[in-house]
Protein backbone atom coordinates (compact mmCIF):
# COMPACT_ATOMS: atom_id res chain seq x y z
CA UNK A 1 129.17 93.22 95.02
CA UNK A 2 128.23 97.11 94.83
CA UNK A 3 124.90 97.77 93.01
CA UNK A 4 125.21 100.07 90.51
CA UNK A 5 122.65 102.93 89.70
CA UNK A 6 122.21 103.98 86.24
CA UNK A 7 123.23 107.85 85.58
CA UNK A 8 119.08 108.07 84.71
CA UNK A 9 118.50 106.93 87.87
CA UNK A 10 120.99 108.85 89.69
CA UNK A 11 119.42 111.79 87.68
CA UNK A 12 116.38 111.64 89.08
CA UNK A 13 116.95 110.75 92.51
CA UNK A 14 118.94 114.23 93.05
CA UNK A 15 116.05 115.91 91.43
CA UNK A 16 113.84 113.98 94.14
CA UNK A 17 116.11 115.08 97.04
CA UNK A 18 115.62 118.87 96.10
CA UNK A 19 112.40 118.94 95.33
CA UNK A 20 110.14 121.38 96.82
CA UNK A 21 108.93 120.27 100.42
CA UNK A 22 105.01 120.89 99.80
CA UNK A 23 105.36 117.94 96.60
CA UNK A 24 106.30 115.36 99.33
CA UNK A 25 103.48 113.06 100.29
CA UNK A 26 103.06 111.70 104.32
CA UNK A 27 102.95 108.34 103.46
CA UNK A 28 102.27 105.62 106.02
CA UNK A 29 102.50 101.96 105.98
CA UNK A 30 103.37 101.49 101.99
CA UNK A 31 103.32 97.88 102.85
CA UNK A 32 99.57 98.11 102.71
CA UNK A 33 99.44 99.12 99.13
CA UNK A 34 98.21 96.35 97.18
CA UNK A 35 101.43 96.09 94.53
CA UNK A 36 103.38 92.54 93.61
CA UNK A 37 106.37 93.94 95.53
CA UNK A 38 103.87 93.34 98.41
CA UNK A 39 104.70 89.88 97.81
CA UNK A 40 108.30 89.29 96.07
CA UNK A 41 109.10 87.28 98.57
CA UNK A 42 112.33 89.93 99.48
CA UNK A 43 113.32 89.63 103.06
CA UNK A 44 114.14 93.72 103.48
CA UNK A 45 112.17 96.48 101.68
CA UNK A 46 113.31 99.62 101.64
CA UNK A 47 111.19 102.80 100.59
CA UNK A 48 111.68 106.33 101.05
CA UNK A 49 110.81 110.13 99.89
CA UNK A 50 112.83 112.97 100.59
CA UNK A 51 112.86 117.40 99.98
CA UNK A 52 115.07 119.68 100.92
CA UNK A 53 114.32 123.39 99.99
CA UNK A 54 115.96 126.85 100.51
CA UNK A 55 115.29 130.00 100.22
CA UNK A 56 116.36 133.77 100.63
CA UNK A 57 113.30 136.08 100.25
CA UNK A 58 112.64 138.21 103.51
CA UNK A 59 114.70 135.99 105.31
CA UNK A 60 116.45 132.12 104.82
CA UNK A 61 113.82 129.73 104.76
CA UNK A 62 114.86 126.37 105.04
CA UNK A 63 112.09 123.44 104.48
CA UNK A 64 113.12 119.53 105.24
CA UNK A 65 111.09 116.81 104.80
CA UNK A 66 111.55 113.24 105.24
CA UNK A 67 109.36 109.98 104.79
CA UNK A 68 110.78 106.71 105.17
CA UNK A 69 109.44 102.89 105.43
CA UNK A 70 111.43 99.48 106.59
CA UNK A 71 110.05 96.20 106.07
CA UNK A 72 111.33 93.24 107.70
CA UNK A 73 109.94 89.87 106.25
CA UNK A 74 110.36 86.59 108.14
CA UNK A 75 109.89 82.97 107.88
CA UNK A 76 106.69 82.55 109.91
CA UNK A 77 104.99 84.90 107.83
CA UNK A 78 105.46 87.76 110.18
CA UNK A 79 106.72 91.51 109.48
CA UNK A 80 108.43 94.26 111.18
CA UNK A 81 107.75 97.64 110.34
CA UNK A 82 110.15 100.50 110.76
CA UNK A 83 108.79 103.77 109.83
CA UNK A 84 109.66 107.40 110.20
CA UNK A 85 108.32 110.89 109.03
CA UNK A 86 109.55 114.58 109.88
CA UNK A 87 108.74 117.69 108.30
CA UNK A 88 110.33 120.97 109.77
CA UNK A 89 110.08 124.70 108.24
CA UNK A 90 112.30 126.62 109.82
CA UNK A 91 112.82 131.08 109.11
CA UNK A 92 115.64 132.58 110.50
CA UNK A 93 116.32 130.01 112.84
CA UNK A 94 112.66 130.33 114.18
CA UNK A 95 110.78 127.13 113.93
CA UNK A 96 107.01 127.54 111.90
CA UNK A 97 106.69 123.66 112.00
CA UNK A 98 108.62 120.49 113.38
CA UNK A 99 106.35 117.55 113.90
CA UNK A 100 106.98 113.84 113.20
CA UNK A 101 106.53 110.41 114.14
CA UNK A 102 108.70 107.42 114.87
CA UNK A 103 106.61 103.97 114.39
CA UNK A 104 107.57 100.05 115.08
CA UNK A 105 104.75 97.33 114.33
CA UNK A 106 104.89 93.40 114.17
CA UNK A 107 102.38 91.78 112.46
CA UNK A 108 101.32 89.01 110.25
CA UNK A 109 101.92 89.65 106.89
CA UNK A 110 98.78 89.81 105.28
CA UNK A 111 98.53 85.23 105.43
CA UNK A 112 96.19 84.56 108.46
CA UNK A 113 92.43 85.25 109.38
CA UNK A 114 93.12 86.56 112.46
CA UNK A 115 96.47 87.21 114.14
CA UNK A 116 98.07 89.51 116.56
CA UNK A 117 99.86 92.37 116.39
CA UNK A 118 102.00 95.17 118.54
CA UNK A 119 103.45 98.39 118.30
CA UNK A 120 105.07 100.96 119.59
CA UNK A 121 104.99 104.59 118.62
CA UNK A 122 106.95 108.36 119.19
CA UNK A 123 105.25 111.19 117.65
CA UNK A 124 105.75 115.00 118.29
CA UNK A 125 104.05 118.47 117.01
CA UNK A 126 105.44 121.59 117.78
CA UNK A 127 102.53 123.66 115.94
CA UNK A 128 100.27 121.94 118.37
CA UNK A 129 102.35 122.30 121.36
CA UNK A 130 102.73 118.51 121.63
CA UNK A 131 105.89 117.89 122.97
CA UNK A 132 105.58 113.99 122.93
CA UNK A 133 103.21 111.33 122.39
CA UNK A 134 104.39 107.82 123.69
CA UNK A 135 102.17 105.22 123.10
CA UNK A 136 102.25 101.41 123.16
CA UNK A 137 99.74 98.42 122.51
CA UNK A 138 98.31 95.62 120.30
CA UNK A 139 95.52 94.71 118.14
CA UNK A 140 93.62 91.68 117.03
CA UNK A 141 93.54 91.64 113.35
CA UNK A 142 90.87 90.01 111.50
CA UNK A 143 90.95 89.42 107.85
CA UNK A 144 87.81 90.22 105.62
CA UNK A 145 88.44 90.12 102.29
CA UNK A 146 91.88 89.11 100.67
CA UNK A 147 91.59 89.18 96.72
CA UNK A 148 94.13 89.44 94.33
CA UNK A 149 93.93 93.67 93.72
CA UNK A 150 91.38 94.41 97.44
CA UNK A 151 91.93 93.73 100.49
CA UNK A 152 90.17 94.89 103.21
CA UNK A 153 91.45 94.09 106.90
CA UNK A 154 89.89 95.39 110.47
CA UNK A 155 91.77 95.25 114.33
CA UNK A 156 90.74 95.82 117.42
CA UNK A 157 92.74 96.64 120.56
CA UNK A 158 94.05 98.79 123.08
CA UNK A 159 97.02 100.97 123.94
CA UNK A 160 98.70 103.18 126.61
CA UNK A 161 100.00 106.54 126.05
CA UNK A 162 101.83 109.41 127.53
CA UNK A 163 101.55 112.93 126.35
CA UNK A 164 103.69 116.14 127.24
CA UNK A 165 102.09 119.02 126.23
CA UNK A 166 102.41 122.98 126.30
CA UNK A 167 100.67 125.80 125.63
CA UNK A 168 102.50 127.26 122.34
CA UNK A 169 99.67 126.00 119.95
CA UNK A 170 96.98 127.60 121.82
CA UNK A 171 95.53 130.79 119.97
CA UNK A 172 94.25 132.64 123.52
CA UNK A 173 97.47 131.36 125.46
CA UNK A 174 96.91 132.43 129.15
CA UNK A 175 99.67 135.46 129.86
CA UNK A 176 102.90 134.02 131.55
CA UNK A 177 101.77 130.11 131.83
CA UNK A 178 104.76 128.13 131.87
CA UNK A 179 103.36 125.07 133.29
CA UNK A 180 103.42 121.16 131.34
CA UNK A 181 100.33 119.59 130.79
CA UNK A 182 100.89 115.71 131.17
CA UNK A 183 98.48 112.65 130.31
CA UNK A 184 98.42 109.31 130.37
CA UNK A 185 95.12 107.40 129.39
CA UNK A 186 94.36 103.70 128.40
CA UNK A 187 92.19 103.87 124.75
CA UNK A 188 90.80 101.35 123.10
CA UNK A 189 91.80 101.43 119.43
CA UNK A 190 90.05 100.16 115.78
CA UNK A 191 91.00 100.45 113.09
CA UNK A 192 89.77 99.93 108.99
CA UNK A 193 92.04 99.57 106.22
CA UNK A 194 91.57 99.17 102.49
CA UNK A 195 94.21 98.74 99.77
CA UNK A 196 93.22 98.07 95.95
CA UNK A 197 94.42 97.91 92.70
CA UNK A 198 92.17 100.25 90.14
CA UNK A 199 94.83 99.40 86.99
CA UNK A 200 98.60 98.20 86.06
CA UNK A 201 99.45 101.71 87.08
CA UNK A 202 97.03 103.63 90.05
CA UNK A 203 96.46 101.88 93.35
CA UNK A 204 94.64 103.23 96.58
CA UNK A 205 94.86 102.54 100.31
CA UNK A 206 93.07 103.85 103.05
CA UNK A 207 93.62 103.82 106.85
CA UNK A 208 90.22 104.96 109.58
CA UNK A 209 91.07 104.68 113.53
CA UNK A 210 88.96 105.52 116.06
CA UNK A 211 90.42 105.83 119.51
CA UNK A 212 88.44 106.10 122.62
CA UNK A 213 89.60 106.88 126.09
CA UNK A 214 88.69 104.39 129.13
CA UNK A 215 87.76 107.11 131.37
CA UNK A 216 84.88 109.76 131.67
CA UNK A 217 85.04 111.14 128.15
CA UNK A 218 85.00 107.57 126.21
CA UNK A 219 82.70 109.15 124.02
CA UNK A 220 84.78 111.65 123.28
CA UNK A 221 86.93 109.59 120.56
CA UNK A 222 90.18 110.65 118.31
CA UNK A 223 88.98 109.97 114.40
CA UNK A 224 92.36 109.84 111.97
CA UNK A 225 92.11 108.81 108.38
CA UNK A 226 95.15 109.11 106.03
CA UNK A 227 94.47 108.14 102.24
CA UNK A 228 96.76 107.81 99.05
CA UNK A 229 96.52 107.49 95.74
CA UNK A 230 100.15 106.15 93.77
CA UNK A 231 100.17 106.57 90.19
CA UNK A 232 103.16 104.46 88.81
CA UNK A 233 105.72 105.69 86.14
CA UNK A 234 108.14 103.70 86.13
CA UNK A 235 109.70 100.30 87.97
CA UNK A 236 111.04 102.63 91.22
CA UNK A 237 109.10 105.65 91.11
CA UNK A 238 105.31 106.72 91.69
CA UNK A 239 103.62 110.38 92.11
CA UNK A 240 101.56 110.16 95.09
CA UNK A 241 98.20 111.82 96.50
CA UNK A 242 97.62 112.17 99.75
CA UNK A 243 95.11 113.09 102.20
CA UNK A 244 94.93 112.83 106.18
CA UNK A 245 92.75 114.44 109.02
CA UNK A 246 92.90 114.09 112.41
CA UNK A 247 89.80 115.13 114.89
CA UNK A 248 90.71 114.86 118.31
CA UNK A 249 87.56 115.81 120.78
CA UNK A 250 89.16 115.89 123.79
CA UNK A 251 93.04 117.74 123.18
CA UNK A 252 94.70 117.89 126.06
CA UNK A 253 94.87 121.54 126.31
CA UNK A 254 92.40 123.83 124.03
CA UNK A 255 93.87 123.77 120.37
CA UNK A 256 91.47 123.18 117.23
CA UNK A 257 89.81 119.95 117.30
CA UNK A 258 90.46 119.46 113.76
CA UNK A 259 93.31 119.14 111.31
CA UNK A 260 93.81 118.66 107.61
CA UNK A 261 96.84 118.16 105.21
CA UNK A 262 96.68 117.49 101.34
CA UNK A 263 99.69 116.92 99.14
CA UNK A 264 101.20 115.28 96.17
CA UNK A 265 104.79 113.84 95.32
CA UNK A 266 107.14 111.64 93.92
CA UNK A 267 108.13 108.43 96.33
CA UNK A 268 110.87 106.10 95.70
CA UNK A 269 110.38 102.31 95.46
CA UNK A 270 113.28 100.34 96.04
């Protein structure tokens, strides 16, 4: 049986498509938000924001942007999470930005006081000069308060990781260095997260790691937070606030230490 989408809706979603890159929100882990759809009881969720912008001024700039979440429900009260994000800017031909991540987790789903979860991870920045991040690990998650409209949920854990790295984000790049920087550490990982429900229509949810290194600079930690804010308008569609920073004490080569993005959008719920 083919579903059929109303011309409205159809309307919409090609204004969606082509809207401007900088109104798309970096959304991660949507399951977390604390909405009924959270708990349909569907087996497959599905949501997803997309831009695509062009334009001819001093030369083509082309802007893509892509968010996109998977959700995998099964019978022992366990999900798989499938998510991807990519934004690239690119001006004749020459790349300003191209970073990403591709991200797998499997863990309970929200029903236990403490359970176990893994993941695995790609991620990639070209502004930074990170070539690659590969990481891989698991976390014990412990329930700590599981209401009707808050939740609020803590893990604990470690992972391994791989980094490639050159020197293209570096603002006093040595002359001539050609040479790959290459890491591999063992962190140990925690994490805080927070969803709730302020009305019928606004809910929040916040994600805090901190990652610390099991070697000489363990107390040199990576702090990430990424926070948003959906405002519902309708039964598929939400504009969205966001927020994330990333401080990273010890880069692997010298780049900032700290990073910052802010945006708003429209995200697709279906």
């Amino acid at each position: 049986m083919k579903t059929r989408i109303s011309k409205s809706i159809f309307f919409l979603l090609m204004i969606t498509i082509a809207f401007n890159s900088a109104m798309v929100q970096a959304q991660i882990m949507n399951i977390d938000r604390s909405l009924p759809l959270d708990s349909s009881g569907k087996n497959t969720r599905f949501v997803t924001s997309l831009a695509f912008s062009s334009d001819k001024n001093k030369g083509n700039l082309i802007e893509l942007n892509i968010n996109a979440e998977l959700d995998r429900y099964f019978k022992n009260n366990y999900v798989l999470l499938a998510l991807v994000k990519a934004d690239a800017t690119f001006i004749n031909k020459e790349s300003l930005q191209n970073d990403g991540f591709l991200h797998f987790r499997y863990r309970d789903n929200d029903t236990r006081k403490l359970s176990a979860e893994a993941f695995v991870q790609y991620q990639w920045n070209g502004a930074w000069g990170m070539e690659y991040r590969i990481l891989g690990g698991g976390n014990l998650r412990y329930k700590l308060v599981e209401k009707p409209h808050n939740d609020l949920y803590t893990g604990l854990g470690i992972f391994q990781e791989w980094e490639r790295w050159n020197w293209s984000g570096v603002k006093d790049q040595p002359i001539n260095i050609t040479e790959k920087v290459n890491r591999q550490s063992l962190r140990l990982n925690n994490y805080w997260k927070y969803s709730g429900k302020i009305n019928d229509h606004i809910d929040v949810s916040v994600v805090n790691f901190l990652q610390f290194p099991f070697n000489d600079q363990f107390l040199q930690p990576r702090w990430f937070i990424d926070a948003n804010m959906y405002v519902k308008t309708g039964k598929h569609f939400s504009f969205v606030f966001h927020w994330d920073h990333i401080l990273d004490t010890n880069p692997a080569v010298p780049i900032d230490h700290f990073f910052y993005s802010f945006s708003t959008g429209i995200q697709i719920n279906y």
